[in-house]
Protein backbone atom coordinates (compact mmCIF):
# COMPACT_ATOMS: atom_id res chain seq x y z
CA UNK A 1 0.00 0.00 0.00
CA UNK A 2 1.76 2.95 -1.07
CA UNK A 3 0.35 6.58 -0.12
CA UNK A 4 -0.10 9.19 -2.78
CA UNK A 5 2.02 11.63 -1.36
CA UNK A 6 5.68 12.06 -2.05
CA UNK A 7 8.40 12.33 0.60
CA UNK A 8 8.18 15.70 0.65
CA UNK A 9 4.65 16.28 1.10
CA UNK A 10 4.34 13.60 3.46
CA UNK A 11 7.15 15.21 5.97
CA UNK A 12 5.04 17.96 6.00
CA UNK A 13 1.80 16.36 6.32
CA UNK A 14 2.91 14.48 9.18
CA UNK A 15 4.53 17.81 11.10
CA UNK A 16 1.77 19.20 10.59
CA UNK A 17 -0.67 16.66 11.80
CA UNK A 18 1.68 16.67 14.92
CA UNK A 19 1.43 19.88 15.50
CA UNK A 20 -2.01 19.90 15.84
CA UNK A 21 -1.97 17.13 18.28
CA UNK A 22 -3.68 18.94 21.21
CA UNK A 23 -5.06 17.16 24.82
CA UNK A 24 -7.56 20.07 25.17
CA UNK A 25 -11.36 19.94 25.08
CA UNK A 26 -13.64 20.89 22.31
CA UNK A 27 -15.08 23.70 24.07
CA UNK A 28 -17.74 22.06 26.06
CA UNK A 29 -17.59 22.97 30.04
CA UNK A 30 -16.29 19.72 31.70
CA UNK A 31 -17.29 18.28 34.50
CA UNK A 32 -15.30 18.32 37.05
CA UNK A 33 -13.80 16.14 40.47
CA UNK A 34 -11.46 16.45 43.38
CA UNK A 35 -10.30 12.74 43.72
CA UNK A 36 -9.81 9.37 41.19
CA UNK A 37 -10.59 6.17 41.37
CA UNK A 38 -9.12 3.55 39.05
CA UNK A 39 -10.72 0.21 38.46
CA UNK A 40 -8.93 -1.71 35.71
CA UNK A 41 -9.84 -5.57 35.43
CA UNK A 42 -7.63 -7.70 33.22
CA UNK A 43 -8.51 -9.54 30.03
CA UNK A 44 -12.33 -8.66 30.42
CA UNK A 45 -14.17 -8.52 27.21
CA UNK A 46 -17.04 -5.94 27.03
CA UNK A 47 -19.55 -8.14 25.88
CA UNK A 48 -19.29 -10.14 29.21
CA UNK A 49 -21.38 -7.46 31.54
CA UNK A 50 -24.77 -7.18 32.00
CA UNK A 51 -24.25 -3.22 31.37
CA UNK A 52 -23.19 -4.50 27.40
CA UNK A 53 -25.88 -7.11 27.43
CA UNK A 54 -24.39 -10.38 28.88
CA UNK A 55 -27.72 -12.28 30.21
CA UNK A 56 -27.87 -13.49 32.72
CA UNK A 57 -25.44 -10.80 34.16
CA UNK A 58 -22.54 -12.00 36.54
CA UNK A 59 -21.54 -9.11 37.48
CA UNK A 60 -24.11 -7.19 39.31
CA UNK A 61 -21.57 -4.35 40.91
CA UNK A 62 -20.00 -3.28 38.03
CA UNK A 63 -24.09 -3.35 36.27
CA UNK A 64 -24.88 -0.67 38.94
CA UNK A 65 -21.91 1.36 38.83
CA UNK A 66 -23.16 1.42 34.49
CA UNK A 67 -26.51 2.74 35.81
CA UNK A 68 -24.46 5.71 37.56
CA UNK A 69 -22.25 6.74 34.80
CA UNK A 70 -21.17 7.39 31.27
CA UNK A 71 -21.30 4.15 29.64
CA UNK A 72 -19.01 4.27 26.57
CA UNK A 73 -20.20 1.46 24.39
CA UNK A 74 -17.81 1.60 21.49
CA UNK A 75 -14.19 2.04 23.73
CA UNK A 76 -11.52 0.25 21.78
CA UNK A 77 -7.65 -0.14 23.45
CA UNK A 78 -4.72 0.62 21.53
CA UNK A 79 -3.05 -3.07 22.31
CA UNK A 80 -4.40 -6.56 22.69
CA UNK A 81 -2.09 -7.19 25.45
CA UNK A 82 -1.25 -5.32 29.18
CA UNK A 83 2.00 -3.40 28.66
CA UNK A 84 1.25 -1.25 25.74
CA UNK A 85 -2.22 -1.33 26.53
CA UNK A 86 -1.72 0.21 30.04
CA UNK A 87 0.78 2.54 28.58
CA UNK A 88 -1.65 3.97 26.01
CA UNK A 89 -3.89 5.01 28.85
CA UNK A 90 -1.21 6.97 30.97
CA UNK A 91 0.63 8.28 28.16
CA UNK A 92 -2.03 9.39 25.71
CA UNK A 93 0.23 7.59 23.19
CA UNK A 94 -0.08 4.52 20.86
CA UNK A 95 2.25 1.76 20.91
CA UNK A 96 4.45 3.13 17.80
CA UNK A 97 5.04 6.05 20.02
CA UNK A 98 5.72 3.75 22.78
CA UNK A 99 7.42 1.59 20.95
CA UNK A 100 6.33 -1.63 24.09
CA UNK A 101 6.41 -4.33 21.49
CA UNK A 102 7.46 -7.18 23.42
CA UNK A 103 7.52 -8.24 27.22
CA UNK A 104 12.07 -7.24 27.11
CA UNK A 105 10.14 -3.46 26.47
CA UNK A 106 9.96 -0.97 29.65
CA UNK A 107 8.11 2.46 29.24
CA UNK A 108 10.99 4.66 29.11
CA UNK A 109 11.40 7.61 31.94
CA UNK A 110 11.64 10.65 29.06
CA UNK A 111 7.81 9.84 28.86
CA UNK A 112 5.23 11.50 30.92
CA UNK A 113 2.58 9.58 32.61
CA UNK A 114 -0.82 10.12 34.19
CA UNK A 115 0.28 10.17 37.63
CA UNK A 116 3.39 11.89 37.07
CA UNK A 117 1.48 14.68 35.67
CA UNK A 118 -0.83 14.90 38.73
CA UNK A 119 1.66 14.43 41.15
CA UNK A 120 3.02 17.43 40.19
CA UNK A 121 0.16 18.81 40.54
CA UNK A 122 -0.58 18.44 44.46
CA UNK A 123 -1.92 14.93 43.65
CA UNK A 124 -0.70 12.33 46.13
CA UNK A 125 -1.16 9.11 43.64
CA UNK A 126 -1.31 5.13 44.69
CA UNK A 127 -1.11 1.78 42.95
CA UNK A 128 -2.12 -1.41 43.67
CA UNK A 129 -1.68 -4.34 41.24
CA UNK A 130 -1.05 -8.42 40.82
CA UNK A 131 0.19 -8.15 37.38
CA UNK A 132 3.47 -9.18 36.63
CA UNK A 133 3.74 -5.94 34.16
CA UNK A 134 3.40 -3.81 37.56
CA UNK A 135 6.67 -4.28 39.12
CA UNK A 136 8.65 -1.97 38.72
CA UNK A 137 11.21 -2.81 35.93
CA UNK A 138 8.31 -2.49 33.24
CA UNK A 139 8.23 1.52 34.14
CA UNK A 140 4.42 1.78 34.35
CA UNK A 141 4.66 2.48 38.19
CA UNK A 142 6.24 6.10 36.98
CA UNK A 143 4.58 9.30 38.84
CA UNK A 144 3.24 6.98 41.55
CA UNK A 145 3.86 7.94 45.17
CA UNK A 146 3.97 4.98 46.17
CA UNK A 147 2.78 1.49 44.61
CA UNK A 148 2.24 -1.96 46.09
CA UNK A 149 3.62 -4.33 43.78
CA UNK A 150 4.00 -7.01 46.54
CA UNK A 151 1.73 -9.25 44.49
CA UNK A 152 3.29 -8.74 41.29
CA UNK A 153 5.50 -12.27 40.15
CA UNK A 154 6.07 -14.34 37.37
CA UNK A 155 4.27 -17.68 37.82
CA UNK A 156 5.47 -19.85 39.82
CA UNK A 157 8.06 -17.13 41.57
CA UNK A 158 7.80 -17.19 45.48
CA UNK A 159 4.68 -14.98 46.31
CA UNK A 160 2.84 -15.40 43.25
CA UNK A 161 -0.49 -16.66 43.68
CA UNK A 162 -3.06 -17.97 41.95
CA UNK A 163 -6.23 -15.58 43.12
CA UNK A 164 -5.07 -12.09 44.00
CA UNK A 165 -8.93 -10.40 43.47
CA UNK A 166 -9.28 -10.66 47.64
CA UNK A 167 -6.13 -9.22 48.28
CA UNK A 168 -5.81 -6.50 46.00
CA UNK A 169 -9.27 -5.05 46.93
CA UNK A 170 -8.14 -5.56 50.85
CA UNK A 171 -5.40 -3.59 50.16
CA UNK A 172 -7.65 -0.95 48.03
CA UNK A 173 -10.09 -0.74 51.33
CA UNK A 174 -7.71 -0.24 53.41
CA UNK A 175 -6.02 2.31 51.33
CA UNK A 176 -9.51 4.03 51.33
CA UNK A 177 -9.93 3.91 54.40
CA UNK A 178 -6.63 5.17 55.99
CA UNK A 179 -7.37 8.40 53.78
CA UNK A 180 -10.31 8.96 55.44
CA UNK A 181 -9.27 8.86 58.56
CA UNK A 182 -6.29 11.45 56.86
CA UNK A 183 -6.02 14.87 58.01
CA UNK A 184 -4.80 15.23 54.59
CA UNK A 185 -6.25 17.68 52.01
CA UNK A 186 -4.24 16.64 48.76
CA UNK A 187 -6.06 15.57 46.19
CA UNK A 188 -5.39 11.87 45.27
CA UNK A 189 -5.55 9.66 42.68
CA UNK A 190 -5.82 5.21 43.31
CA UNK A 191 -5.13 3.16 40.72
CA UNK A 192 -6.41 -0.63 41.26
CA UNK A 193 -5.83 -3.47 38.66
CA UNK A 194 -6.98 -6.65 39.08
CA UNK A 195 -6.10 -9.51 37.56
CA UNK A 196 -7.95 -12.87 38.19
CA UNK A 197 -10.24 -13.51 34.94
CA UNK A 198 -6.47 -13.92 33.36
CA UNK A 199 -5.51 -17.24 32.04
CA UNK A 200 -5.45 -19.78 33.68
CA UNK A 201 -9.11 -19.38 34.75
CA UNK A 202 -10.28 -20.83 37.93
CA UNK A 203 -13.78 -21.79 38.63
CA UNK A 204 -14.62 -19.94 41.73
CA UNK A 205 -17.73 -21.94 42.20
CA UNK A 206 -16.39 -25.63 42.35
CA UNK A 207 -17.04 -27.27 45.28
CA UNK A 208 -14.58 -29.91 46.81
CA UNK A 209 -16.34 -32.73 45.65
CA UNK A 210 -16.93 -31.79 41.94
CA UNK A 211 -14.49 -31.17 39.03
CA UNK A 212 -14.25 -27.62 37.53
CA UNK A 213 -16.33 -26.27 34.96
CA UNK A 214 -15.68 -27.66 31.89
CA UNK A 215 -14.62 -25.41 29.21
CA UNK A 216 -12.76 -22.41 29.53
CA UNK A 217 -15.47 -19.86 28.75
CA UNK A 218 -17.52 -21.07 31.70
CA UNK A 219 -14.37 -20.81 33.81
CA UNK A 220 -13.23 -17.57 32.76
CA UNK A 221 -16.99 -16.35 33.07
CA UNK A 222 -16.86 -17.62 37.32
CA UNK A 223 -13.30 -15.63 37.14
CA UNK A 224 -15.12 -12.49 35.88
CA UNK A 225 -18.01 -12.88 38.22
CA UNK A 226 -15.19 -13.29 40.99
CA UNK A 227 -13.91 -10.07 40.52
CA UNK A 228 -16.37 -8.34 40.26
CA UNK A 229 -17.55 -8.67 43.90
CA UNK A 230 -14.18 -7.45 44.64
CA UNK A 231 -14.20 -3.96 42.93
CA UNK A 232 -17.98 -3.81 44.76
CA UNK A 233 -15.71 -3.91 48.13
CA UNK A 234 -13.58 -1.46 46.76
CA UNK A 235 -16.36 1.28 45.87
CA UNK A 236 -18.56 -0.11 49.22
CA UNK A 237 -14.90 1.52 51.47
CA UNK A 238 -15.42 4.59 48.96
CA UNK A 239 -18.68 4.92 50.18
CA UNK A 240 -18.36 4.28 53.32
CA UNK A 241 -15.71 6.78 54.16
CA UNK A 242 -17.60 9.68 52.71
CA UNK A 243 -15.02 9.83 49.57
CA UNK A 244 -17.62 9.08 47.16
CA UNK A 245 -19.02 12.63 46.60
CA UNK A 246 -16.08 13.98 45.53
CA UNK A 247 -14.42 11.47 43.73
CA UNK A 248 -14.62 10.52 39.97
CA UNK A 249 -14.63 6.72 39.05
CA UNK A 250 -13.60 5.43 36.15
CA UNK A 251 -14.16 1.55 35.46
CA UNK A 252 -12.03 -0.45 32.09
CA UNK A 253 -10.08 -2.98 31.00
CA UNK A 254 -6.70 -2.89 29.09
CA UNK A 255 -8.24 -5.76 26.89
CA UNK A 256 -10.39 -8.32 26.28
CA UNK A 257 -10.02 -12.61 25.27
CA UNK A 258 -10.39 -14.73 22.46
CA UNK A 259 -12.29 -18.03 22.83
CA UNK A 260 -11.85 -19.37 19.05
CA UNK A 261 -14.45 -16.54 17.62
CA UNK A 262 -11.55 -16.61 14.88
CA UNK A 263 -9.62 -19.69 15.03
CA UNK A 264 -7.17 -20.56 15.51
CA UNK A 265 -7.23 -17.61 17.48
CA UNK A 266 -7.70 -18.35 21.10
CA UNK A 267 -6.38 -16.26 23.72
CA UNK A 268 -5.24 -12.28 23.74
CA UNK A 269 -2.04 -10.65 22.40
CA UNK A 270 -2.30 -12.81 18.76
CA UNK A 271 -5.41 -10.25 17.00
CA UNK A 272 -6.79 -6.96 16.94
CA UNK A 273 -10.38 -8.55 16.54
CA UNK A 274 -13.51 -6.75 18.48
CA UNK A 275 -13.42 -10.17 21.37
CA UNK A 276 -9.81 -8.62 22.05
CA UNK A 277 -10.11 -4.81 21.02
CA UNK A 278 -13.04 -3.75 22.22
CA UNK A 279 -13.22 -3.05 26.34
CA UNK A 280 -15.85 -1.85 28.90
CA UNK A 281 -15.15 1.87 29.87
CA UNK A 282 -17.21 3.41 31.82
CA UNK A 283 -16.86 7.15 34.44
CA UNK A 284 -19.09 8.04 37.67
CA UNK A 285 -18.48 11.81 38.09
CA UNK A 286 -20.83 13.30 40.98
CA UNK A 287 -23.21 15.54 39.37
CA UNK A 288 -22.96 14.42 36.10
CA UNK A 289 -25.71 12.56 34.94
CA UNK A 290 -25.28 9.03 33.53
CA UNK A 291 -25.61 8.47 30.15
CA UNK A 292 -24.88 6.00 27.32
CA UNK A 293 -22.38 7.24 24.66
CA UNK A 294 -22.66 5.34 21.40
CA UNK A 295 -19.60 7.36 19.82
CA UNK A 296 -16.79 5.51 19.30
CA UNK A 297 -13.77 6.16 21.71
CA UNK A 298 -9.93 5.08 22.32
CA UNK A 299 -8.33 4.59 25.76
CA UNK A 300 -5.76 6.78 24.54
CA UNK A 301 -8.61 9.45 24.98
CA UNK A 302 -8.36 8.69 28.88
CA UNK A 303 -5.37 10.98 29.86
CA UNK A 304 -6.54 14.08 28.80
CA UNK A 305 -10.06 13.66 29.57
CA UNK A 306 -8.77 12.75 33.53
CA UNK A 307 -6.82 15.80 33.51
CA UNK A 308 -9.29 18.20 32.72
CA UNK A 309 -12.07 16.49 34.81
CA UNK A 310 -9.43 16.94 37.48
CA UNK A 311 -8.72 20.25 36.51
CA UNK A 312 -5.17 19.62 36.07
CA UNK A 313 -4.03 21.07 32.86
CA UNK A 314 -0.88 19.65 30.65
CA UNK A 315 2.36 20.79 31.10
CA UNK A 316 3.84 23.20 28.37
CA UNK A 317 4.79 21.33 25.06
CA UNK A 318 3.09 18.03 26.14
CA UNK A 319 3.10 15.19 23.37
CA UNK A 320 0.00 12.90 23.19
CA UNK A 321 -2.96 11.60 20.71
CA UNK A 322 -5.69 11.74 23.36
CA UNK A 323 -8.65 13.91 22.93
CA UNK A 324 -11.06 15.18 25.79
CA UNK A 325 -14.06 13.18 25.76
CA UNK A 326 -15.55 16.30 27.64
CA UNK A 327 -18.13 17.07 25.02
CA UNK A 328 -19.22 13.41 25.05
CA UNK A 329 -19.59 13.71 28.80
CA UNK A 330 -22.06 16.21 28.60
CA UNK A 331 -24.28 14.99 25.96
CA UNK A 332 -22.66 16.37 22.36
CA UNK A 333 -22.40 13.89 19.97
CA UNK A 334 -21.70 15.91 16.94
CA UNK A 335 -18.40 16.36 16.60
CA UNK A 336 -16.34 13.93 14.65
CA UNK A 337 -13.99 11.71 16.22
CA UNK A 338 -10.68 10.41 15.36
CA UNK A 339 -10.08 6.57 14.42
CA UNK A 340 -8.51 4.61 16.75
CA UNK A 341 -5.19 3.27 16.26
CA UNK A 342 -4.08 -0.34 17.57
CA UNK A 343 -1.36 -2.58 17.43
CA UNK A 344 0.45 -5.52 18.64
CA UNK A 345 4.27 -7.00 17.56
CA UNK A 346 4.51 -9.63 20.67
CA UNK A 347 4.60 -13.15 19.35
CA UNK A 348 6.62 -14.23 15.87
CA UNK A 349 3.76 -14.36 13.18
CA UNK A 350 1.38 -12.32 14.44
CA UNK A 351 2.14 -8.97 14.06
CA UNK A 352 -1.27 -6.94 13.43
CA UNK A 353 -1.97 -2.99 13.03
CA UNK A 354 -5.77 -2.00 13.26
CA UNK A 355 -7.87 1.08 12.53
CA UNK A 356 -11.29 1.82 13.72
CA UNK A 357 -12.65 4.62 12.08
CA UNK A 358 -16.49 5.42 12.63
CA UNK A 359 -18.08 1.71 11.81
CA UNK A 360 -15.15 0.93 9.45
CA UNK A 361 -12.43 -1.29 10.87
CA UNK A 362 -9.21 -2.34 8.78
CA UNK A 363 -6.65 -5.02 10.04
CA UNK A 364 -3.75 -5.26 8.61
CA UNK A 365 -2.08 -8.45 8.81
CA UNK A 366 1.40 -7.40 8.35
CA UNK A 367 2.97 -11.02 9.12
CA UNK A 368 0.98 -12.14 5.94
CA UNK A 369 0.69 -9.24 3.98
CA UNK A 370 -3.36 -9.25 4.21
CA UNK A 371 -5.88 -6.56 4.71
CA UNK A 372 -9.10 -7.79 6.59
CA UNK A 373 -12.02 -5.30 6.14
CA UNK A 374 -14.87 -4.92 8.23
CA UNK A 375 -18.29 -2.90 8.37
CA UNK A 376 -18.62 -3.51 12.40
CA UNK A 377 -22.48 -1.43 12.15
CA UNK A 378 -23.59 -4.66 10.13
CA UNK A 379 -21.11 -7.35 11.06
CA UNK A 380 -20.24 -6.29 14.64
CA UNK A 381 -18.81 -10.17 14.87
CA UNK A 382 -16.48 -9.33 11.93
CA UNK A 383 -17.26 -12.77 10.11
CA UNK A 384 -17.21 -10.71 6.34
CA UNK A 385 -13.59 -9.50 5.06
CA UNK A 386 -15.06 -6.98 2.67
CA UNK A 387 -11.37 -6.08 1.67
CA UNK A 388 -11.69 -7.42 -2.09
CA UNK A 389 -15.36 -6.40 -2.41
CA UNK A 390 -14.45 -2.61 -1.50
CA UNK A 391 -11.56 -2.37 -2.64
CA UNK A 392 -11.25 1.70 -2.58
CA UNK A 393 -12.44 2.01 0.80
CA UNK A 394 -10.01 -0.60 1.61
CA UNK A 395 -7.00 1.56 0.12
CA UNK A 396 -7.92 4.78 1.56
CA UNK A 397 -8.47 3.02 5.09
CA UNK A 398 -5.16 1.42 4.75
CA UNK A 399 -3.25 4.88 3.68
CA UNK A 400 -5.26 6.54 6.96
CA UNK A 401 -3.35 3.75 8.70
CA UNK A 402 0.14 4.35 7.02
CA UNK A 403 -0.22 7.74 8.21
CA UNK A 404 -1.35 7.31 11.48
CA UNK A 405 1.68 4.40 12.41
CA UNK A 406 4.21 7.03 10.83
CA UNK A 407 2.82 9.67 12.89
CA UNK A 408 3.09 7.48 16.11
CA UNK A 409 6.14 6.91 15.31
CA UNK A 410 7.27 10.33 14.66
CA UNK A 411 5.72 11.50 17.97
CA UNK A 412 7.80 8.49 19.56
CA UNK A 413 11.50 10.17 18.76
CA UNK A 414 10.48 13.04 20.91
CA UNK A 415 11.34 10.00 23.64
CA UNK A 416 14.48 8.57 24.56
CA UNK A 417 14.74 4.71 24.49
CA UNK A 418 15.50 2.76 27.55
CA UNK A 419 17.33 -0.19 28.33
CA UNK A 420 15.25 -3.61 27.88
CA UNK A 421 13.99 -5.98 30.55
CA UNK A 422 15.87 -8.90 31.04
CA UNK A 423 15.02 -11.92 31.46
CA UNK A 424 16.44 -15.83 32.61
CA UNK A 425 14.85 -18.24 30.72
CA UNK A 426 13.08 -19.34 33.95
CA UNK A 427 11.06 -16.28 33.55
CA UNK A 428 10.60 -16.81 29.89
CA UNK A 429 8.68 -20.25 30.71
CA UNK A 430 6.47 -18.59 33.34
CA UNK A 431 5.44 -15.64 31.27
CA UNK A 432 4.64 -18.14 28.76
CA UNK A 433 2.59 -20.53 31.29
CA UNK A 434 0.54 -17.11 31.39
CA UNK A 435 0.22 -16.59 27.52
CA UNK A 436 2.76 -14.37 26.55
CA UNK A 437 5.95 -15.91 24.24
CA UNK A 438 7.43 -14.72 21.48
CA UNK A 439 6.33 -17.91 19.47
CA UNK A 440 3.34 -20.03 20.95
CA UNK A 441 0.53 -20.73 18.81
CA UNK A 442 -3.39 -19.37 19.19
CA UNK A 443 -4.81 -22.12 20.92
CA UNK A 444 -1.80 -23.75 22.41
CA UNK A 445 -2.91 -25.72 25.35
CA UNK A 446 -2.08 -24.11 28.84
CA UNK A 447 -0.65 -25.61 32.37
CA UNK A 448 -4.34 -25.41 34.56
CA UNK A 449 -4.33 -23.92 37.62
């Protein structure tokens, strides 16, 4: 696919597409809130919560905290995997910018992050996490005050554990609830990821006489249904310790699952198909009133829209692709919104790039040289690769794309590099007992819990 433009043109294309790269709003009046709450829940696919549908629902906190905010029902994440993912919603920045391809990549200190920016604004910020991708030599615990990564191993390392959802929300509630017992006026922001409906899934209803579940949709369903009693416990300590009124929540996941919707596909980090793209997003701001948003938004949208509900603006010559979803907040649904870029480099074969653009969605299968077109409005299961029976639309998606990786990347170079993670090959094997490799196969059968 080559774009029309010459080199020429295209440098200055491109400089000047950066330079119009803004994280304000669109002129409608935010709302606005004193505190944040984080809820991030790994590997949870949209389409699993009664708020997007799922019946019967499992998940009957997260359902009411829906009926109290804005519900985004098109959010799409700019990875199908945790590290870039994750990084896309601090930074404002896609994963050519980024440039977190593969799990030796660490978010480089020349980049700014969420927290950093509030904590130099007053903010005192938190973390709490069970992911492996939390300790500290991936670089996503940048800004924080302080974060407690105690939780955070490889599988199998001493102190990893198999369910973390009871212990990360203890930790959350008491977090919570030392602040309000604070003298403290700062403003604060808690982040809180859990982890549990991660492969391998448990079946949290098995009794000790009976076998699991069988299948691992069921099981990954009891995982999801798991958790989410756990983030109730978290907002329950909000609640209780008069922190809700104040506070803004905002509820997503970095990505969702694959369960053979396109084999061989089965798991996350191999495809940039809705099952893995497409995440539950959802923000609780008191006195705004709850809403559902049909528009489609990116998670890279997240940083900027944070900062101005928090009334924290960005510092002077700040780099990042987010756009305040302010005026979608409020109710305005007319302005147009810009495509959503995603992409993923992690395992030998399977490197993808993805645009969502309105209803359109291109994937371009770069290990295979093969563009996959999709009208999601009419095939929202994307079973009909329209690629060869539209073929303009096809192009002109596919030069939007070009220019949209080449402008990542440009944006990237404003960022020094930084050195990669290492690891022994014992951690190799237990990243890849959790599904990430450089070479495993969709599908490839997985060490149970």
């Amino acid at each position: 696919m080559v774009l029309v433009f010459g080199t020429l043109t295209r440098f200055f294309v491109l400089a000047l597409l950066v330079a119009s790269i803004v994280c304000a709003g669109c002129g409608a009046e935010p709302p606005r809130a004193r505190n944040l709450l984080v809820l991030c829940v790994d590997t949870l696919r949209a389409d699993q919560l009664g708020a997007y549908g799922a019946s019967p629902s499992i998940t009957p906190r997260l359902d009411r905290l829906a009926e109290e905010s804005v519900v985004f029902e098109r959010a799409h994440a700019a990875a199908s995997w945790t590290l870039p993912s994750v990084a896309a919603v601090f930074t404002g920045l896609f994963p050519s910018s980024t440039r977190l391809w593969t799990f030796e990549t660490r978010l480089a200190d020349s980049y700014s992050t969420l927290a950093e920016r509030l904590d130099s604004a007053g903010f005192t910020a938190h973390g709490i996490a069970s992911h492996v991708f939390f300790d500290a030599s991936y670089g996503l615990q940048q800004g924080f005050d302080s974060f407690d990564d105690e939780l955070c191993h490889r599988k199998d390392e001493p102190g990893w554990r198999e369910v973390t959802s009871p212990e990360v929300s203890a930790r959350a509630v008491r977090w919570l609830e030392e602040r309000a017992r604070s003298s403290a006026r700062e403003p604060w922001l808690l982040f809180v990821h859990f982890f549990d409906p991660h492969l391998p899934y448990v079946d949290h209803s098995a009794a000790a006489d009976r076998p699991p579940a069988p299948g691992e949709l069921a099981r990954y369903r009891s995982e999801i249904g798991f958790t989410d009693g756990h983030v109730g416990a978290v907002l329950d300590a909000l609640a209780a310790g008069g922190l809700a009124d104040d506070t803004a929540v905002l509820f997503l996941s970095d990505h969702g699952e694959s369960f053979l919707e396109h084999p061989p596909i089965q798991r996350h980090s191999y495809s940039l198909f809705e099952e893995e793209l497409r995440v539950p997003l959802f923000l609780r701001v008191p006195g705004l009133a709850p809403r559902r948003v049909a528009t489609p938004v990116r998670l890279v949208d997240l940083r900027p829209t944070l900062l101005a509900l928090l009334d924290v603006g960005e510092g002077p010559g700040a780099t990042c692709e987010g756009v305040d979803l302010a005026p979608l907040l409020v109710g305005d649904t007319d302005a147009a919104r810009p495509p959503n870029l995603a992409e993923i480099r992690l395992k030998d074969g399977y490197h993808r790039n993805a645009l969502v653009d309105g209803d359109w969605k291109l994937i371009e299968d770069v290990s295979n040289r093969r563009l996959e077109l999709y009208d999601l409005a009419r095939d929202p299961r994307e079973r009909e690769n329209l690629a060869a029976r539209e073929p303009e639309r096809a192009a002109e998606l596919a030069a939007e794309l070009r220019l949209a990786i080449e402008r990542a990347e440009l944006l990237g170079r404003d960022f020094a590099a930084d050195a990669a993670v290492e690891h022994t090959p014992e951690a190799i094997e237990h990243l890849r007992k959790m599904g990430y490799a450089g070479d495993d196969e969709p599908g490839e059968s997985k060490q149970e819990r």
